[in-house]
Protein backbone atom coordinates (compact mmCIF):
# COMPACT_ATOMS: atom_id res chain seq x y z
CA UNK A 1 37.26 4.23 -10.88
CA UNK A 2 34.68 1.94 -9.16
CA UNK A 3 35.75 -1.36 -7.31
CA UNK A 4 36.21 -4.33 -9.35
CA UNK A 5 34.39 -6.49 -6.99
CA UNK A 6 31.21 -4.43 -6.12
CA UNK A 7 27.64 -5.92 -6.59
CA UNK A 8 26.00 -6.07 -9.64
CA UNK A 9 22.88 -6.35 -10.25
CA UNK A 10 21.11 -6.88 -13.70
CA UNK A 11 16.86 -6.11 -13.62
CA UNK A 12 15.08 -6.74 -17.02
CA UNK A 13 11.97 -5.40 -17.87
CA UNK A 14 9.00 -7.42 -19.34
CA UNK A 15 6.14 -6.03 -20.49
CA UNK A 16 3.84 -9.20 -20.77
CA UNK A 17 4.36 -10.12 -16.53
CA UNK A 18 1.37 -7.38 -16.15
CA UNK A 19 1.80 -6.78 -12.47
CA UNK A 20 0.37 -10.22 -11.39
CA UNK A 21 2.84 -10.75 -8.41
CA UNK A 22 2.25 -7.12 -7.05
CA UNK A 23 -1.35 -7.45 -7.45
CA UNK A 24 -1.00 -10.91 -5.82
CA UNK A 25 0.93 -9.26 -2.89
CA UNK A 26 -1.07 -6.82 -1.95
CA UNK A 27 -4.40 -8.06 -2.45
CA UNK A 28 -5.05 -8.54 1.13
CA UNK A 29 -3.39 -4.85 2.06
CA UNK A 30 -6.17 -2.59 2.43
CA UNK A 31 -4.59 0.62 3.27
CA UNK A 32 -2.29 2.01 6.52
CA UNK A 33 -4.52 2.66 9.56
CA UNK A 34 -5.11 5.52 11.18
CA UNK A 35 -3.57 6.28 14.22
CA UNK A 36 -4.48 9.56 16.82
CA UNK A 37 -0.83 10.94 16.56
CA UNK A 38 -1.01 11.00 12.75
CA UNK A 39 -4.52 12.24 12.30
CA UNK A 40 -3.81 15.14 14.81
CA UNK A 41 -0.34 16.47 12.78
CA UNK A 42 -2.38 16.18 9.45
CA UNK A 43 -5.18 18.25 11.11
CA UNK A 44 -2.26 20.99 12.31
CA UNK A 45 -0.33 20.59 9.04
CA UNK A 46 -4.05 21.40 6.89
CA UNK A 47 -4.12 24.49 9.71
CA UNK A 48 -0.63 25.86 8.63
CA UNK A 49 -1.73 25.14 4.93
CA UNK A 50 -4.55 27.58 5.96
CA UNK A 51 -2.63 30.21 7.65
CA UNK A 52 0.05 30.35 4.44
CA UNK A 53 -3.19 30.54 2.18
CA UNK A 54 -4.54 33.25 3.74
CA UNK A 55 -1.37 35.58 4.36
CA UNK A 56 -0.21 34.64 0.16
CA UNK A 57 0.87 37.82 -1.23
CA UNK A 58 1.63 40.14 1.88
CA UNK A 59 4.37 41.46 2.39
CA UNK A 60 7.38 39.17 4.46
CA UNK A 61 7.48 41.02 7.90
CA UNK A 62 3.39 40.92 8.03
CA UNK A 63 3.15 37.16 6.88
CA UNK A 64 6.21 36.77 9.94
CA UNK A 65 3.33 38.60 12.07
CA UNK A 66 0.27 36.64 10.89
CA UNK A 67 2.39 33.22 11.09
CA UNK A 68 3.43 33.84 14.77
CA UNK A 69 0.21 34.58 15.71
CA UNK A 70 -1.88 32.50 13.91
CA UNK A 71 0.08 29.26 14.66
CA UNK A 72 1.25 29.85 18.44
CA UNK A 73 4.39 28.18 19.63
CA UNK A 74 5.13 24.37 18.69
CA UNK A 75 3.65 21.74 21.11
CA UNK A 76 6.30 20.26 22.90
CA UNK A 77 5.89 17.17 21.29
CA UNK A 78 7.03 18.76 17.89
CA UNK A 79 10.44 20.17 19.51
């Protein structure tokens, strides 16, 4: 059985509030930046995506193959 004096916390729902304080909060927010680190992994992230597309459907030991060679060891930053 749970403890008797653990939190509680009761959240009601109301349809009529319309998101006004969200919208209010983030009004000014107008998206994350970008930064070099990020853009590079999605750019070698797309490249796997590539590499899995292409190999889709051959058999496990080939796509093994194809995936080693294709994608090269990890930089060291990713170990």
């Amino acid at each position: 059985m749970g403890r008797r004096d653990a939190a509680r916390r009761l959240l009601l729902y109301s349809p009529d509030r319309k998101g006004e304080h969200p919208k209010a909060h983030l009004a000014d927010f107008s998206g994350p930046g970008t930064h070099p680190i990020a853009e590079e992994t999605l750019v070698r992230i797309g490249e796997l995506y590539d590499i899995e597309n292409a190999i889709r459907g051959a058999p496990p030991d080939r796509r093994k193959t194809i995936r080693q060679r294709a994608a090269g060891a990890p930089p060291r930053s990713c170990r």
